[in-house]
N, C-alpha and C. Protein backbone atom coordinates (compact mmCIF):
# COMPACT_ATOMS: atom_id res chain seq x y z
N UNK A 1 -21.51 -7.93 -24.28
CA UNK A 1 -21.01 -8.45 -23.03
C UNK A 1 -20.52 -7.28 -22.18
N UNK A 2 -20.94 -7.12 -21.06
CA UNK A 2 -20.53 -6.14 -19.86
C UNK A 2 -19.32 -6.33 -19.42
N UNK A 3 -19.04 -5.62 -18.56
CA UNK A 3 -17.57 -5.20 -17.57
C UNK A 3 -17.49 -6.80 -16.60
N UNK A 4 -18.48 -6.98 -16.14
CA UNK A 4 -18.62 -7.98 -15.36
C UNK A 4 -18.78 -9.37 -15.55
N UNK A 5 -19.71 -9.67 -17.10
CA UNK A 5 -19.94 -10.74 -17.67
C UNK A 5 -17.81 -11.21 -17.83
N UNK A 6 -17.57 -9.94 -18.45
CA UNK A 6 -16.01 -10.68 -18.97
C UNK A 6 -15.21 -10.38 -17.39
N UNK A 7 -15.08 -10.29 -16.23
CA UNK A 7 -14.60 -10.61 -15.17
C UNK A 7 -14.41 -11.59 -14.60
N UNK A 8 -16.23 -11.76 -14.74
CA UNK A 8 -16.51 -13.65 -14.20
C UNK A 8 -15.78 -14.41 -15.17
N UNK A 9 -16.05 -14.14 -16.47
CA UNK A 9 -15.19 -15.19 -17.09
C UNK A 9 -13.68 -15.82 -17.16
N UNK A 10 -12.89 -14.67 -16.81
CA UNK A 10 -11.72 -14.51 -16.61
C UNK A 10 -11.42 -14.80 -15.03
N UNK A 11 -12.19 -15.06 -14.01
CA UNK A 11 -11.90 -15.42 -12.83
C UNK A 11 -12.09 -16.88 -12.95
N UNK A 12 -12.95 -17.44 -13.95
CA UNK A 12 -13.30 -18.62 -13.84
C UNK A 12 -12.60 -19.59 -14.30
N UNK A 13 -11.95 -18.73 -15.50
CA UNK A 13 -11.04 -19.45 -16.47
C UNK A 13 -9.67 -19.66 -15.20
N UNK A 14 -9.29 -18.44 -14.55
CA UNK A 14 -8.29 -18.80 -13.68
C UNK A 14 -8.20 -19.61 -12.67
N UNK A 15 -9.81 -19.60 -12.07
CA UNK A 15 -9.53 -20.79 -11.27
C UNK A 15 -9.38 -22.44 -11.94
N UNK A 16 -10.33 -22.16 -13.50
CA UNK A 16 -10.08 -23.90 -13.86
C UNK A 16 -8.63 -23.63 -14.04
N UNK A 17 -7.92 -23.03 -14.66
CA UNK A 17 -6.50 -22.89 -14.64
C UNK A 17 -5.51 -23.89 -13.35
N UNK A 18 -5.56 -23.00 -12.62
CA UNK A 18 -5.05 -23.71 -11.17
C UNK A 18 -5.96 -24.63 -10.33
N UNK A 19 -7.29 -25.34 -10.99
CA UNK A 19 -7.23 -26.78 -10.33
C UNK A 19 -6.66 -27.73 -11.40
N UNK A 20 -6.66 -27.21 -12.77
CA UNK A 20 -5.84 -27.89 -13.80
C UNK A 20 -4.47 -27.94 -12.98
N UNK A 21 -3.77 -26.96 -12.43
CA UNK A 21 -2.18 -26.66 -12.34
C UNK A 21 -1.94 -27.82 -11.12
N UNK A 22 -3.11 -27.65 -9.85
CA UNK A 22 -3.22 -28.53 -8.97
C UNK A 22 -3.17 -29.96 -8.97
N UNK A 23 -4.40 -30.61 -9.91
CA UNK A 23 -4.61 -31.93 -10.67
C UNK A 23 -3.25 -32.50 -11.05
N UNK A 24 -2.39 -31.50 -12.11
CA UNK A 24 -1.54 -32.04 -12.74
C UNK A 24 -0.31 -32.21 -11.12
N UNK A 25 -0.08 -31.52 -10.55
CA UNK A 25 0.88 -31.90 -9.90
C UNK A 25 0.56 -32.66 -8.58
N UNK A 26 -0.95 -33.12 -8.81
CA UNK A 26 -0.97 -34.21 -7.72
C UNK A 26 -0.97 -35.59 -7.98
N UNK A 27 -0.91 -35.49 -9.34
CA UNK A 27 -0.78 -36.72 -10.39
C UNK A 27 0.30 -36.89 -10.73
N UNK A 28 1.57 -36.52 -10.40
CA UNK A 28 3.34 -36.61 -10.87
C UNK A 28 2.95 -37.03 -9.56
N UNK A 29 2.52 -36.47 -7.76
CA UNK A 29 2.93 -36.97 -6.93
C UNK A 29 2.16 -38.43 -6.72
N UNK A 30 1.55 -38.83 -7.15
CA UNK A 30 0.62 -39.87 -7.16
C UNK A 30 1.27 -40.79 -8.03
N UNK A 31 1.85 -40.45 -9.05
CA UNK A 31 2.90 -41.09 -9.86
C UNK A 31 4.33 -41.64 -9.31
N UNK A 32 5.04 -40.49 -8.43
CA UNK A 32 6.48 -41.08 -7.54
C UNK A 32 5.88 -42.11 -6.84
N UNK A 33 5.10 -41.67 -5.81
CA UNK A 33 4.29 -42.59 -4.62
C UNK A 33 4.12 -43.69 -5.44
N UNK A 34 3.38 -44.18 -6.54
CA UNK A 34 3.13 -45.18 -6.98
C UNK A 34 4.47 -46.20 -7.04
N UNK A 35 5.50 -45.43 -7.53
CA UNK A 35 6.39 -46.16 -8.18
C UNK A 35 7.31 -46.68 -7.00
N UNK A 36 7.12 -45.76 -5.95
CA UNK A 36 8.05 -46.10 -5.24
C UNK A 36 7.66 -47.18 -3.90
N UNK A 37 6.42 -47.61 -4.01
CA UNK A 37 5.37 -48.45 -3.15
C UNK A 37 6.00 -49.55 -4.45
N UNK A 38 5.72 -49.70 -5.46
CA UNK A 38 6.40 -50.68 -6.52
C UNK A 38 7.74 -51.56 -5.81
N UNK A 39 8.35 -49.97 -5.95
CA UNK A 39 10.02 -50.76 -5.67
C UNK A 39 10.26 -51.52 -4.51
N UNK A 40 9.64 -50.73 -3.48
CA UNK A 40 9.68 -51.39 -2.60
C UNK A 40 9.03 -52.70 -2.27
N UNK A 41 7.48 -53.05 -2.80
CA UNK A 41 7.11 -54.07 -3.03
C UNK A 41 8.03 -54.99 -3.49
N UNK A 42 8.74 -54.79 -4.41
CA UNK A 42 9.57 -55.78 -5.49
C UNK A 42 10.99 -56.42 -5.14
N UNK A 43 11.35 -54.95 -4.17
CA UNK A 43 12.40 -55.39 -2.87
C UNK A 43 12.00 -56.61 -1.67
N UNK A 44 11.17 -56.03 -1.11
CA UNK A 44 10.53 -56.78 -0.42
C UNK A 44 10.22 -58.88 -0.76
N UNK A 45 9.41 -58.59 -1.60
CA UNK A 45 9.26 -59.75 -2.07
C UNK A 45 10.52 -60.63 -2.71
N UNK A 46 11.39 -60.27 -3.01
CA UNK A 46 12.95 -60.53 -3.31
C UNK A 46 13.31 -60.87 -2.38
N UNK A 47 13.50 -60.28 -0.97
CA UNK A 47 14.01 -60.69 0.34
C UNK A 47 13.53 -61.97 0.83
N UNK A 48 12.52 -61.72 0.67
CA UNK A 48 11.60 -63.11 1.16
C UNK A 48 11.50 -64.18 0.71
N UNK A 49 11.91 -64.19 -0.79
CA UNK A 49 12.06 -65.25 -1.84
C UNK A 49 10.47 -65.31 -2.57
N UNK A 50 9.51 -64.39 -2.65
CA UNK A 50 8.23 -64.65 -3.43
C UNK A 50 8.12 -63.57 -4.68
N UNK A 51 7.39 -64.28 -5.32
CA UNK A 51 7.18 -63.79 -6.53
C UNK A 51 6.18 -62.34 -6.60
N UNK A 52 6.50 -61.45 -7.47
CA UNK A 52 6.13 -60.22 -7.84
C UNK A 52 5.15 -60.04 -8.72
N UNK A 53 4.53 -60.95 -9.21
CA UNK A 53 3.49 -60.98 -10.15
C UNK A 53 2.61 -59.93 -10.32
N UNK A 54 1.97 -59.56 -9.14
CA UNK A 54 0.83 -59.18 -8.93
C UNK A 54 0.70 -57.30 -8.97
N UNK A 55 1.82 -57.54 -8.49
CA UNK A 55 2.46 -56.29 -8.35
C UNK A 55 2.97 -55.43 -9.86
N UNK A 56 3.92 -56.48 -10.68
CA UNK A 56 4.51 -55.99 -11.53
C UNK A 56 3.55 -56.10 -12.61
N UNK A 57 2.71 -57.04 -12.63
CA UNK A 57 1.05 -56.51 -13.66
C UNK A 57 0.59 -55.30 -13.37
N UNK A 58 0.41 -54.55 -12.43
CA UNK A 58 -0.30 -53.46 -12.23
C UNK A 58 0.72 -52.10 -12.56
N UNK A 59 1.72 -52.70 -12.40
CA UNK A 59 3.08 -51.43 -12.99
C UNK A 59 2.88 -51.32 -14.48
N UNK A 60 3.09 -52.46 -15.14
CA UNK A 60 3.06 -52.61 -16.71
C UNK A 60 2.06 -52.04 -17.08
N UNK A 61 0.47 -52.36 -16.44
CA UNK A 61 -0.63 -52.08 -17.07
C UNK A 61 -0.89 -50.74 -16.56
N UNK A 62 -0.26 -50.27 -15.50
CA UNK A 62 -0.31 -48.68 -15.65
C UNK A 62 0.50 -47.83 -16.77
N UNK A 63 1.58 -48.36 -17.01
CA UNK A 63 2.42 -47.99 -17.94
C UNK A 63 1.87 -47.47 -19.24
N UNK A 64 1.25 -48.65 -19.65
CA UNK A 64 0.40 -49.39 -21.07
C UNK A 64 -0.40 -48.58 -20.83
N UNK A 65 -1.29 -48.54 -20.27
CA UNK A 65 -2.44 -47.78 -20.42
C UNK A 65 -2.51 -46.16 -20.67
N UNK A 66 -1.66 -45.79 -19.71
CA UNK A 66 -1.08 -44.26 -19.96
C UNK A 66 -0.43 -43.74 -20.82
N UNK A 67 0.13 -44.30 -21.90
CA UNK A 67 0.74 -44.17 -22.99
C UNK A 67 0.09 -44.24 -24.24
N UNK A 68 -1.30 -44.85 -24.25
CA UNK A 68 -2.50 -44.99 -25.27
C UNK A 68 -2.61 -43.60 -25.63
N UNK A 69 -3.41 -42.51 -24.73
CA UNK A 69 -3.91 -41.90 -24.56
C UNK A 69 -2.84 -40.80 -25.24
N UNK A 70 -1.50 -40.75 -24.80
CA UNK A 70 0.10 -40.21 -25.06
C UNK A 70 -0.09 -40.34 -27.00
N UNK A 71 0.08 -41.68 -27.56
CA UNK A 71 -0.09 -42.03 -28.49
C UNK A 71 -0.84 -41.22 -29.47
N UNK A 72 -2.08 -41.76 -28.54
CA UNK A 72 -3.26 -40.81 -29.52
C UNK A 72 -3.37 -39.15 -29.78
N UNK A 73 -2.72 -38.49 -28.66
CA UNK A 73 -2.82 -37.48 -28.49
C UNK A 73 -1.38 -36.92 -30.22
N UNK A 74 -0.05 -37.42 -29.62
CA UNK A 74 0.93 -36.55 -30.44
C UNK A 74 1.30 -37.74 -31.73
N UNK A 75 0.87 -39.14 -31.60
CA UNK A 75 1.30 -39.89 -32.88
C UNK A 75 3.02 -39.90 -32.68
N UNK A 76 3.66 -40.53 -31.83
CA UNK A 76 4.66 -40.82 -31.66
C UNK A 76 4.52 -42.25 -31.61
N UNK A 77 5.81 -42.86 -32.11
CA UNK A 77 5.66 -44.35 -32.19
C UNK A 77 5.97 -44.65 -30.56
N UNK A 78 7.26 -44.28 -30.15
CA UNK A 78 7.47 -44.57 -28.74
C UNK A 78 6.75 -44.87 -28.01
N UNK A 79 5.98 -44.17 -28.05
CA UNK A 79 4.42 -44.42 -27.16
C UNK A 79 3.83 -45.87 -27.30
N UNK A 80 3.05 -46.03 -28.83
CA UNK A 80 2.79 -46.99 -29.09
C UNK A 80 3.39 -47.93 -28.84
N UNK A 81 5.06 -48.03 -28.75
CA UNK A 81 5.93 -49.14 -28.59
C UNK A 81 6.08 -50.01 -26.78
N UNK A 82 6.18 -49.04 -26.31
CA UNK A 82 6.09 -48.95 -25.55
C UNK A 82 4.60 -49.51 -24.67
N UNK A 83 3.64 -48.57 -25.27
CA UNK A 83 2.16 -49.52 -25.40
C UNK A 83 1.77 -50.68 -25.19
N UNK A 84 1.95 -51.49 -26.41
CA UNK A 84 2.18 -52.78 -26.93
C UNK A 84 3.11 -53.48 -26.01
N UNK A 85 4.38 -53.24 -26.02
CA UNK A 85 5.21 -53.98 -24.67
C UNK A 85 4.81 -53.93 -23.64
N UNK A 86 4.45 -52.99 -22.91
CA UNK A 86 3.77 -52.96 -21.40
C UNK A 86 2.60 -53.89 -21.72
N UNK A 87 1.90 -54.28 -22.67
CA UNK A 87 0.21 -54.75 -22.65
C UNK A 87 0.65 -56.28 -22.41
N UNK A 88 1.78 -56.80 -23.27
CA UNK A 88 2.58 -57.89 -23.35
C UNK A 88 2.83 -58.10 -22.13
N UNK A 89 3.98 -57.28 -21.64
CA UNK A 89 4.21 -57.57 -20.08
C UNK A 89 3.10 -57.70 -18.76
N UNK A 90 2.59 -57.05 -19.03
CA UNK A 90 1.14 -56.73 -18.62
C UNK A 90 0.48 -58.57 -18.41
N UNK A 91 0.07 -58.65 -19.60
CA UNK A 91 -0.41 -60.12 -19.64
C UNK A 91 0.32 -61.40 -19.45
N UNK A 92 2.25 -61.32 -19.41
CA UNK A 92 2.63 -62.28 -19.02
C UNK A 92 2.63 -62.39 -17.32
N UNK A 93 2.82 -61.09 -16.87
CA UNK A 93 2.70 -61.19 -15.40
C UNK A 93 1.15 -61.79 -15.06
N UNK A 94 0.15 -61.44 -15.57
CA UNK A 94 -1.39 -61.66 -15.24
C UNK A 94 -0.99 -63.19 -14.96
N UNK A 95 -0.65 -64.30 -16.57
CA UNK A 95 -0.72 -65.22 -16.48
C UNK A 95 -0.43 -66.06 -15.63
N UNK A 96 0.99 -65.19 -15.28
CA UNK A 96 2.11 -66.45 -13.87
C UNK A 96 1.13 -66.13 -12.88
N UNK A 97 0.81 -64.70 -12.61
CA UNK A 97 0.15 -64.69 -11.46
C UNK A 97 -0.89 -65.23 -10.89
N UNK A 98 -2.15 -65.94 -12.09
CA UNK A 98 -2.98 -66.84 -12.00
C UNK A 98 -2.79 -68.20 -11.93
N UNK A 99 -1.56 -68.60 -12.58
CA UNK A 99 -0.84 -70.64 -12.47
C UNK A 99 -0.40 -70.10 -10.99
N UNK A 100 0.27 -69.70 -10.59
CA UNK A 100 0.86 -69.48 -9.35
C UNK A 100 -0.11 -69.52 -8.31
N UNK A 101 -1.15 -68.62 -8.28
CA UNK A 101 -2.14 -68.55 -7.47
C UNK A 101 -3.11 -69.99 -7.25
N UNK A 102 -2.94 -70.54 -8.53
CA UNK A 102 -4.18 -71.63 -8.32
C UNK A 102 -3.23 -72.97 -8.16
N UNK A 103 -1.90 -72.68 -7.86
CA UNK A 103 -1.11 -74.17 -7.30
C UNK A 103 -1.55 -74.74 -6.01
């Protein structure tokens, strides 16, 4: 391997580096934003007197879902626990949200 072969490589590695560094911190901001479009949803609908169903399924099942992956990766129970409860919550909100919808 040449002077240059290992340059490119090392420029390349740095740029996946920092769209990795990028990715990750547009995904914490994609994460606040999420949560905080939530709260406010959940406020909102409180004021008004209507139900959150729809809303709070898609919180849980983001939750749940992102924590699989957490799980699998380090084998922490938390995760899993956590998992499992969000999937639960997850599906009781689905349910109301479908009797509700089809009244």
């Amino acid at each position: 391997m040449n002077k240059e072969e290992i340059l490119k490589k090392s420029r390349q590695s740095n740029n996946d580096e920092g769209i990795k560094y990028i990715q990750d911190k547009g995904r914490l901001v994609g994460y606040f934003v999420f949560c905080c479009v939530y709260i406010f949803i959940i406020l909102f609908n409180a004021y008004v007197d209507q139900k959150s169903y729809a809303a709070s399924s898609l919180f849980w099942a983001f939750l749940a879902a992102e924590t699989i992956p957490k799980y699998k990766f380090t084998h922490k129970k938390s995760y899993i626990i956590v998992g499992i409860i969000g999937t639960i919550i997850t599906i009781f909100y689905l349910v109301n949200f479908v009797l509700l919808s089809l009244r």
